[in-house]
C-alpha atoms as a PDB file:
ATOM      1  CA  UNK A   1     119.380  76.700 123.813  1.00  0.00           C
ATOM      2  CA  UNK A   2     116.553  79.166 122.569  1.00  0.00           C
ATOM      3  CA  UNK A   3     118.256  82.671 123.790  1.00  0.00           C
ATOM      4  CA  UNK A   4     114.653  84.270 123.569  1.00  0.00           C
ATOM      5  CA  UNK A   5     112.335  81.454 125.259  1.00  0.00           C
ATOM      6  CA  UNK A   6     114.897  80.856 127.898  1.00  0.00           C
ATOM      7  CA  UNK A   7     114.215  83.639 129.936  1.00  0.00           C
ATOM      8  CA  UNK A   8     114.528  87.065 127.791  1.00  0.00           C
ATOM      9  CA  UNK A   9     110.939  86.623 126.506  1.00  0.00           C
ATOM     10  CA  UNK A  10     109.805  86.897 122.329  1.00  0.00           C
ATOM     11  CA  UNK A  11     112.309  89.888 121.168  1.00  0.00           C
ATOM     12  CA  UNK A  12     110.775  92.795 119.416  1.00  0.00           C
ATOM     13  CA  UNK A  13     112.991  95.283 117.487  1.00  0.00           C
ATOM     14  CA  UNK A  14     111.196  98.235 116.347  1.00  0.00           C
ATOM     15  CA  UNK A  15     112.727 100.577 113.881  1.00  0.00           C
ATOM     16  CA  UNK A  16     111.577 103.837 114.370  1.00  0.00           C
ATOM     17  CA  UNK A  17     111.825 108.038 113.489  1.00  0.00           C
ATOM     18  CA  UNK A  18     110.352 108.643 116.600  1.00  0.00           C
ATOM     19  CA  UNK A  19     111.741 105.954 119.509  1.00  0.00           C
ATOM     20  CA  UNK A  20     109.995 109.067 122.079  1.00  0.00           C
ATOM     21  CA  UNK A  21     106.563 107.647 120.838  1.00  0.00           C
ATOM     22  CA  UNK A  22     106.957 104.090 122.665  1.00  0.00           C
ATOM     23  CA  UNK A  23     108.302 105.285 126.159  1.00  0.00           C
ATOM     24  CA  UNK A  24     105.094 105.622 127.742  1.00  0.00           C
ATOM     25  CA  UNK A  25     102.921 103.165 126.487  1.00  0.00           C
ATOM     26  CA  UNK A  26     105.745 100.426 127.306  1.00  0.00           C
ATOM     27  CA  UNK A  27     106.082 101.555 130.570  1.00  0.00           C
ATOM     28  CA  UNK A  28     102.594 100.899 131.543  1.00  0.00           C
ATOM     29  CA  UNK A  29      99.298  98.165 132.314  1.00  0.00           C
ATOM     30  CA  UNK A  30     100.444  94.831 131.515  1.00  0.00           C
ATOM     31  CA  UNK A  31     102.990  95.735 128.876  1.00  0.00           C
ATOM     32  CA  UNK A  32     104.775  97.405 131.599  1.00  0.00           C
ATOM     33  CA  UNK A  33     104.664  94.456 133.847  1.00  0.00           C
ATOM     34  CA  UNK A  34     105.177  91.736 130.750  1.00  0.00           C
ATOM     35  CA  UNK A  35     108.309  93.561 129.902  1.00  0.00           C
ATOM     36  CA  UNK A  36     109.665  94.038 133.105  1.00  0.00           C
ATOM     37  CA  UNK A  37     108.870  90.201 134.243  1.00  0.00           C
ATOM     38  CA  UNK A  38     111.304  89.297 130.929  1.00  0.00           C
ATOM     39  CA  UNK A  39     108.069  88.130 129.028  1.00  0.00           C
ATOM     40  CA  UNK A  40     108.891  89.916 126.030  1.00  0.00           C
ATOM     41  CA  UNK A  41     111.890  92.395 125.322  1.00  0.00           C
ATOM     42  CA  UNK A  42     111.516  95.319 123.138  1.00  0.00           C
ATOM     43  CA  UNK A  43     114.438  97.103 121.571  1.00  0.00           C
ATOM     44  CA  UNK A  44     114.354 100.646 119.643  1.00  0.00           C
ATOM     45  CA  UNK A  45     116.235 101.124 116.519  1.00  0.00           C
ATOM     46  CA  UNK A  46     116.236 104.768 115.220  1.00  0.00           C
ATOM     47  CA  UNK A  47     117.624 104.680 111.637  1.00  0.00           C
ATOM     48  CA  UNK A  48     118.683 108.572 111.772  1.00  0.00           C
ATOM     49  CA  UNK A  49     121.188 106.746 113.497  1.00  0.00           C
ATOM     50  CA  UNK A  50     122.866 105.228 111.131  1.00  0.00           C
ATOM     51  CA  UNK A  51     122.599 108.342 108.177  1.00  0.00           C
ATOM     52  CA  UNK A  52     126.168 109.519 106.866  1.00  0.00           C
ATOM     53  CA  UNK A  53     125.440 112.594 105.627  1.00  0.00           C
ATOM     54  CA  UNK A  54     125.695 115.646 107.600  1.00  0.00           C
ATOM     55  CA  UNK A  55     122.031 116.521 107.773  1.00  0.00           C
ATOM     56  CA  UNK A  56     120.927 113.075 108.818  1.00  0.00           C
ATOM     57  CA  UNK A  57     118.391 112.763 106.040  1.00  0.00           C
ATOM     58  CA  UNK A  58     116.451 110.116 106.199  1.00  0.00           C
ATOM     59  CA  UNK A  59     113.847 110.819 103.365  1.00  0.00           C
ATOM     60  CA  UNK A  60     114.086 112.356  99.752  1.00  0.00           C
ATOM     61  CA  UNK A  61     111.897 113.124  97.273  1.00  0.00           C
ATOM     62  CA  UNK A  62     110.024 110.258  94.604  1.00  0.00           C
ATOM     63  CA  UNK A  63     111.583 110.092  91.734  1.00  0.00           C
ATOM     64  CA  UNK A  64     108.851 110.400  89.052  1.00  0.00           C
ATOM     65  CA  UNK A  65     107.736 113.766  90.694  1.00  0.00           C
ATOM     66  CA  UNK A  66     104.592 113.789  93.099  1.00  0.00           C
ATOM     67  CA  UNK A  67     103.667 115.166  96.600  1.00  0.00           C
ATOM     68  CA  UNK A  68     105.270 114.039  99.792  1.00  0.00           C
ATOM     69  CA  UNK A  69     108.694 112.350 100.648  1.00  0.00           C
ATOM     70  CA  UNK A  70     109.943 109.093 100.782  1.00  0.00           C
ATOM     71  CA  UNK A  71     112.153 107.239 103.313  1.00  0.00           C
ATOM     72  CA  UNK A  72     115.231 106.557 101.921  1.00  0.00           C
ATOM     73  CA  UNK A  73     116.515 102.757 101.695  1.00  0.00           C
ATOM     74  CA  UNK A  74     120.084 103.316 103.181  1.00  0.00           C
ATOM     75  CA  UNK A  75     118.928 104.257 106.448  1.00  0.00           C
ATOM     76  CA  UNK A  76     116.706 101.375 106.859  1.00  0.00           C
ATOM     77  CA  UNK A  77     118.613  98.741 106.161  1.00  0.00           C
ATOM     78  CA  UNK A  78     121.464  99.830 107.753  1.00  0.00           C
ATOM     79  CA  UNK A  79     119.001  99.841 110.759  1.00  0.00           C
ATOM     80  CA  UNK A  80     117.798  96.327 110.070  1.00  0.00           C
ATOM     81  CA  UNK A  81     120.681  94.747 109.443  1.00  0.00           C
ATOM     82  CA  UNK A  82     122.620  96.070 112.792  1.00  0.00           C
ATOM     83  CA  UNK A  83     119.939  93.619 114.840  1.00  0.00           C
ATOM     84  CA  UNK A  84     120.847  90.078 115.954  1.00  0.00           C
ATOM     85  CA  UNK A  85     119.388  87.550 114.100  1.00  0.00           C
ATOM     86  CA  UNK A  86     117.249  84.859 115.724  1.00  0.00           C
ATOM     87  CA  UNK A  87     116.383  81.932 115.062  1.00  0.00           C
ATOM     88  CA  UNK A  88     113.084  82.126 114.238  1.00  0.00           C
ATOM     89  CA  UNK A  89     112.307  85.607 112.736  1.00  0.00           C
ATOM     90  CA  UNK A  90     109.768  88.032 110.715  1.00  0.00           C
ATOM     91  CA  UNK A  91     110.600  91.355 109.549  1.00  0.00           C
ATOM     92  CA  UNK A  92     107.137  93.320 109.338  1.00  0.00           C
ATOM     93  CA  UNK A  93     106.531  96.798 107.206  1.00  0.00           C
ATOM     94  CA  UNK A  94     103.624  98.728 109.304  1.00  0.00           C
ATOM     95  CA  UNK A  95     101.595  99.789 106.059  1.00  0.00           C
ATOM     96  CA  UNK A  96      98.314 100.172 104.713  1.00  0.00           C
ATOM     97  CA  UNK A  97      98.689  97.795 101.765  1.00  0.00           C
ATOM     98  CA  UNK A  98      99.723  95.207 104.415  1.00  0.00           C
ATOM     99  CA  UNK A  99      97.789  92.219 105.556  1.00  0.00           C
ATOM    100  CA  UNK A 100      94.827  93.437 108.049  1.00  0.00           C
ATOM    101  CA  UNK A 101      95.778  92.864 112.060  1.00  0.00           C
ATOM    102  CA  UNK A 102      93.333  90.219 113.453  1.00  0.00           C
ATOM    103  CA  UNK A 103      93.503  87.727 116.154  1.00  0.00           C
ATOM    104  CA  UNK A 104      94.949  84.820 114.443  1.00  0.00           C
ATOM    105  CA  UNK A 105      98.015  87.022 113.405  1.00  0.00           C
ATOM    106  CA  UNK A 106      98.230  87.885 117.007  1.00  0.00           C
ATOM    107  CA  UNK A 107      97.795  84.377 117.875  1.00  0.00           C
ATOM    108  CA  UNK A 108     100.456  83.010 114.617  1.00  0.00           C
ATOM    109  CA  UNK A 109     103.226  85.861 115.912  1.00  0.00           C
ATOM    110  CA  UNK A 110     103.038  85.382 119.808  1.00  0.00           C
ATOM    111  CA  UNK A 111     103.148  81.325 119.054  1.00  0.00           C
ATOM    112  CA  UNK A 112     105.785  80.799 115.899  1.00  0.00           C
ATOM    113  CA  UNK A 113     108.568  83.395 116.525  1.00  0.00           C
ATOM    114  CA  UNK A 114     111.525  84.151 118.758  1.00  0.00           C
ATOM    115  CA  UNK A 115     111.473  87.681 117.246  1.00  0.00           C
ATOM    116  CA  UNK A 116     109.546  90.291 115.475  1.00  0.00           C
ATOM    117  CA  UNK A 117     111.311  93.599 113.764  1.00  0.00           C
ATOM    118  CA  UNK A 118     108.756  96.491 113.288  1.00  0.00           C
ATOM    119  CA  UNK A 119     109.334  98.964 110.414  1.00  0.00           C
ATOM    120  CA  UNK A 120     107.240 101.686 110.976  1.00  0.00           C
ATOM    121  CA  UNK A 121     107.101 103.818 107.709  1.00  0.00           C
ATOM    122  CA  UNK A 122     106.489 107.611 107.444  1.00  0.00           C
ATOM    123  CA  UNK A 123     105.727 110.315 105.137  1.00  0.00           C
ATOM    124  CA  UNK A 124     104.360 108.682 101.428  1.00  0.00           C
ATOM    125  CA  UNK A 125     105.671 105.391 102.888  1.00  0.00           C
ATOM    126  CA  UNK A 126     109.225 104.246 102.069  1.00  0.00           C
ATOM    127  CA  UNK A 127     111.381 102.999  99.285  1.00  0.00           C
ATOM    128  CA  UNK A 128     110.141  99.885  97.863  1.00  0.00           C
ATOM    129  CA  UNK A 129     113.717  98.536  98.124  1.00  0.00           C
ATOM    130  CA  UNK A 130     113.333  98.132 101.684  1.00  0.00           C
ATOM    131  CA  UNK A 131     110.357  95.036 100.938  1.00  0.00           C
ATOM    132  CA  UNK A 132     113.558  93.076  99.972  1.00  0.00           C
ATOM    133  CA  UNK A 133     114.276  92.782 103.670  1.00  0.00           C
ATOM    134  CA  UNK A 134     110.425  92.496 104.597  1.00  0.00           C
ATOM    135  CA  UNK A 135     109.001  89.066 104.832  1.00  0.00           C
ATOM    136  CA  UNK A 136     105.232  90.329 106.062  1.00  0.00           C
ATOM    137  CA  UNK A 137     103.465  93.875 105.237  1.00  0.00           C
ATOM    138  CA  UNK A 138     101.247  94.547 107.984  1.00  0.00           C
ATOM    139  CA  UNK A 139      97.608  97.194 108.259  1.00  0.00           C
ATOM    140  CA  UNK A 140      95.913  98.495 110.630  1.00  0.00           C
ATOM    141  CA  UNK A 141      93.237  98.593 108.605  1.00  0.00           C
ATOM    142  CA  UNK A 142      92.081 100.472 105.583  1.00  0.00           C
ATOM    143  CA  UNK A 143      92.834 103.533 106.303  1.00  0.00           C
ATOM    144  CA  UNK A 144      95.688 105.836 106.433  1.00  0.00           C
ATOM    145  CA  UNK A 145      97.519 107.567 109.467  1.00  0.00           C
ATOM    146  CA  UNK A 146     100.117 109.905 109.732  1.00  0.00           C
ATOM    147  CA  UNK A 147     103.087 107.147 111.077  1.00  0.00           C
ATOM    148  CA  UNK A 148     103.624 103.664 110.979  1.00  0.00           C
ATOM    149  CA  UNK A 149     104.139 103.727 114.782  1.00  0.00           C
ATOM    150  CA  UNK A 150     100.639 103.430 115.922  1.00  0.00           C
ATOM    151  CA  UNK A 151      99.973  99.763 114.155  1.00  0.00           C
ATOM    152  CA  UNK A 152     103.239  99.072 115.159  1.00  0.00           C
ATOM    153  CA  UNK A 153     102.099  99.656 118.914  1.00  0.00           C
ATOM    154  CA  UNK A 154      98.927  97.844 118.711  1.00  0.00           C
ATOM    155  CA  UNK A 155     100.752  95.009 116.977  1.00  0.00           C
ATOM    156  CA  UNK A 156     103.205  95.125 120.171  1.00  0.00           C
ATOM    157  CA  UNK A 157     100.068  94.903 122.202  1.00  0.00           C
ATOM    158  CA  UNK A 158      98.137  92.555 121.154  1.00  0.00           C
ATOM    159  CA  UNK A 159     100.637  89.671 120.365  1.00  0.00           C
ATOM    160  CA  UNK A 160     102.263  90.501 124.291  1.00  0.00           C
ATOM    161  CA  UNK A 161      98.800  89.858 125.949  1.00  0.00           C
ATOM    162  CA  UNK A 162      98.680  86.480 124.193  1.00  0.00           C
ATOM    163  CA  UNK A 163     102.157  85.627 125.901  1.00  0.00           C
ATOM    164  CA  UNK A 164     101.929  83.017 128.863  1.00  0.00           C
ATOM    165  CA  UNK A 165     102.252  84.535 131.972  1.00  0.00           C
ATOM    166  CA  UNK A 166     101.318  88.499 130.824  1.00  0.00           C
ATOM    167  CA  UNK A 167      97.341  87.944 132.113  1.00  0.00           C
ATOM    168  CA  UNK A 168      97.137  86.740 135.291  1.00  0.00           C
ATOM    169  CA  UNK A 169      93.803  85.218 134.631  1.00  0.00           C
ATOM    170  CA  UNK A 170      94.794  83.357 131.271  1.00  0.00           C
ATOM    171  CA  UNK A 171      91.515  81.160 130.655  1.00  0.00           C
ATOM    172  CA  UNK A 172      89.810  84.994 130.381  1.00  0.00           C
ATOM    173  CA  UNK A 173      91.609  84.967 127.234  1.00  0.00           C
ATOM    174  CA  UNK A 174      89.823  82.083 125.609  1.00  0.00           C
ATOM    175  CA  UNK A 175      86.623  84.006 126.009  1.00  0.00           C
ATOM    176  CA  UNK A 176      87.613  87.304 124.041  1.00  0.00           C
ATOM    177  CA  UNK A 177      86.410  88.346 121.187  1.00  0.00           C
ATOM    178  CA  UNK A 178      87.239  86.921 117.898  1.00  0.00           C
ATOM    179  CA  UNK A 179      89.065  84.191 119.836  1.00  0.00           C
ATOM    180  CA  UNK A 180      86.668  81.472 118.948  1.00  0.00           C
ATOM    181  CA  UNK A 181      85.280  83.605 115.359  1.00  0.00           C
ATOM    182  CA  UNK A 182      82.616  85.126 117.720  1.00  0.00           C
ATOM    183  CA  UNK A 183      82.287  88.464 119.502  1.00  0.00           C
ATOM    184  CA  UNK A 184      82.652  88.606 123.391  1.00  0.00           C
ATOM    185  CA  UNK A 185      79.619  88.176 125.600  1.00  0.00           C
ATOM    186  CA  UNK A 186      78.606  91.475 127.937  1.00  0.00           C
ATOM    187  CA  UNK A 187      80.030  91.913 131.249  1.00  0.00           C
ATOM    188  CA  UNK A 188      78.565  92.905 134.231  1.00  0.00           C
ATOM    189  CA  UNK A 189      80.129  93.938 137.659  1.00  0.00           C
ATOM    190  CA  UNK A 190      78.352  95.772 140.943  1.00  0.00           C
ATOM    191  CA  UNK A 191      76.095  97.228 141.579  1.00  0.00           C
ATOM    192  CA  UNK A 192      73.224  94.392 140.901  1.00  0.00           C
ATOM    193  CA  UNK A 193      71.137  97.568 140.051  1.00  0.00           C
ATOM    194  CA  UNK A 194      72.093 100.769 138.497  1.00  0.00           C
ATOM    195  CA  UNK A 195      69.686 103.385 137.091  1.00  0.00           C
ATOM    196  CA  UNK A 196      67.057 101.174 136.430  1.00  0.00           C
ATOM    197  CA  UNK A 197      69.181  98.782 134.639  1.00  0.00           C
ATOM    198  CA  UNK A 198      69.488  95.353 136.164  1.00  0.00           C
ATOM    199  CA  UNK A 199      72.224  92.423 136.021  1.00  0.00           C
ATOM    200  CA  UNK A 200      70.449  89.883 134.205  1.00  0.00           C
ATOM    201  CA  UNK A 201      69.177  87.078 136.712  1.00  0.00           C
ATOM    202  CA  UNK A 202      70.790  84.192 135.237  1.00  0.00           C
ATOM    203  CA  UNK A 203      74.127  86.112 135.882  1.00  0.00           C
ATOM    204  CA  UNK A 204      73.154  85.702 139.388  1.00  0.00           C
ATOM    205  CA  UNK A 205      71.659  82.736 140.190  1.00  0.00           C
ATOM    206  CA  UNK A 206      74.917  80.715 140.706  1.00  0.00           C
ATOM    207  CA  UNK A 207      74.075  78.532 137.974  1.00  0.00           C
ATOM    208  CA  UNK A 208      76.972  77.504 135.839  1.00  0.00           C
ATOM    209  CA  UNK A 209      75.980  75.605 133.417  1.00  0.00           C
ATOM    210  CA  UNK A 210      73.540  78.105 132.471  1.00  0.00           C
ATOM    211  CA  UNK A 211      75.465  81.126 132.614  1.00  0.00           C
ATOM    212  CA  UNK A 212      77.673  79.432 130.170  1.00  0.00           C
ATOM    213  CA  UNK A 213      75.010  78.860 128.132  1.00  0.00           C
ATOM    214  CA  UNK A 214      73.276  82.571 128.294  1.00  0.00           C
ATOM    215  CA  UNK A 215      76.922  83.942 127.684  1.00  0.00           C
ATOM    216  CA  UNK A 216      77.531  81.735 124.482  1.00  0.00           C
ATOM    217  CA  UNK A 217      74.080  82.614 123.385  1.00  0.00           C
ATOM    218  CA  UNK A 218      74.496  85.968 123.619  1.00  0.00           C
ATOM    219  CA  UNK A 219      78.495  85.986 121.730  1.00  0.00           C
ATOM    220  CA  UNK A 220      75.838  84.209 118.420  1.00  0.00           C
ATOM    221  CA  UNK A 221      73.235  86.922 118.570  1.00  0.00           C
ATOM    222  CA  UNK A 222      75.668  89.731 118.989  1.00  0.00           C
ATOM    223  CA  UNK A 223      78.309  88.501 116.000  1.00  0.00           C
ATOM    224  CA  UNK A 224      75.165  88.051 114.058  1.00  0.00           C
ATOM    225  CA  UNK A 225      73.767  91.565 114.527  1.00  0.00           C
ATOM    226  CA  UNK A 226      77.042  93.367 114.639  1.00  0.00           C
ATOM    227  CA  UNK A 227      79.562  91.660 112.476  1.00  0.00           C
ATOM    228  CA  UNK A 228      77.208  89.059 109.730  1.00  0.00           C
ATOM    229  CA  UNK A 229      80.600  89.143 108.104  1.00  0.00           C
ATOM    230  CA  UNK A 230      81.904  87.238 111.466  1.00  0.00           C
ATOM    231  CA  UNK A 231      78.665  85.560 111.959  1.00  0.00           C
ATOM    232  CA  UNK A 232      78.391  84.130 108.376  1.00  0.00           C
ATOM    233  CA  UNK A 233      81.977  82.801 108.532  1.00  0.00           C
ATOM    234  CA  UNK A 234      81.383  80.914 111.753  1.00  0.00           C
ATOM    235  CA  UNK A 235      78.192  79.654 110.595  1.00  0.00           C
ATOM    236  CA  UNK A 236      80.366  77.967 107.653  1.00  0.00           C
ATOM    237  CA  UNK A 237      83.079  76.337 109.904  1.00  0.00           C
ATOM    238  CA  UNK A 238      81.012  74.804 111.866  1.00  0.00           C
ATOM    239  CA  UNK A 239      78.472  73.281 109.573  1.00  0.00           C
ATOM    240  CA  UNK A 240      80.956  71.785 108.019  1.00  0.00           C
END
């Protein structure tokens, strides 16, 4: 028997400075519900826990000289290695040299794993030792931020919403952006008329099969115009 995908949900274990930073945001929206319905489980791991030396140091200076502090190695694998072990498993680094979040990854993490361990880094990043126990490096993009926990979080996220049973409405999530390779299609709600700015009539007219076909229209032309990067790459997979 799976212990995760009978009943606990896909097990995240974050290992983080700052355990403070997640309390909120996993309390609430559909995280908050997904986590409380046993979709997913998240544990917090804080590896000042696990420091032996009277100041619970958890970073040190680079050896070579240079600016900034490192995270130490004992700390963090102390940390990882106090976590059960399931069977199916990926240890992800949150850093900026990692792989780019996108929607596959979402998609590959929510669908192959039983659990995911989060390293979020801090200060210059942490001992390169520690990629012995990583088996993914993970961005945000290319950029840098101040902590490894905000990735981290929007990793958490976005592979949780892609979890059966955490919309309510799961066909919505067929139509999102990037989920085909094209941008979403705009949305429109009441009022039919606001500030001189209309619903478009096909949106109304109770037409299906031409809705569907305005909405798919307008994903091409606004992938093309936003995101040619997107719009060339689809273009490619399906001519060929």
């Amino acid at each position: 028997m799976n212990p995760v995908r009978d009943g606990f949900g896909l097990r995240f274990d974050i290992v983080t400075l700052f355990p403070d930073f997640f309390e909120s945001p996993l309390q609430s929206g559909l995280l908050g519900k997904a986590l409380a319905n046993a979709i997913a489980q998240v544990h917090l791991t804080n590896p000042r826990d696990f420091t032996t030396d009277k100041h619970r140091k958890v970073d040190d200076e680079p050896y070579g000289g240079g600016v900034g502090m490192v995270m130490k190695p004992e700390p963090i694998f102390a940390a990882v290695e106090s976590l059960p072990v399931l069977p199916r498993r990926e240890v992800l680094l949150m850093t900026p040299q990692g792989q780019p979040m996108n929607q596959p990854l979402f998609q590959e993490l929510s669908q192959n794993y039983d659990q995911l361990v989060l390293i979020c880094g801090h200060y210059e990043g942490v001992d390169e030792r520690v990629l012995h126990l990583v088996t993914r490096e993970v961005s945000l993009g290319d950029f840098v931020l101040t902590c490894g926990e905000i990735p981290a979080l929007a990793l958490l996220n976005g592979v949780i919403r892609l979890l059966p049973g955490t919309v309510a409405k799961e066909d919505s999530i067929k139509y999102d952006s990037f989920e085909d390779g094209l941008l979403d299609y705009p949305h429109y709600t009441r009022p039919a008329q606001f500030r001189d700015m209309a619903v478009p009539d096909v949106l109304r007219s109770g037409n299906h099969e031409a809705i569907a076909q305005w909405r798919r229209q307008q994903q091409m032309e606004r992938t093309q115009q936003r995101r040619p990067d997107l719009w060339k790459a689809w273009q490619a997979q399906h001519q060929a």
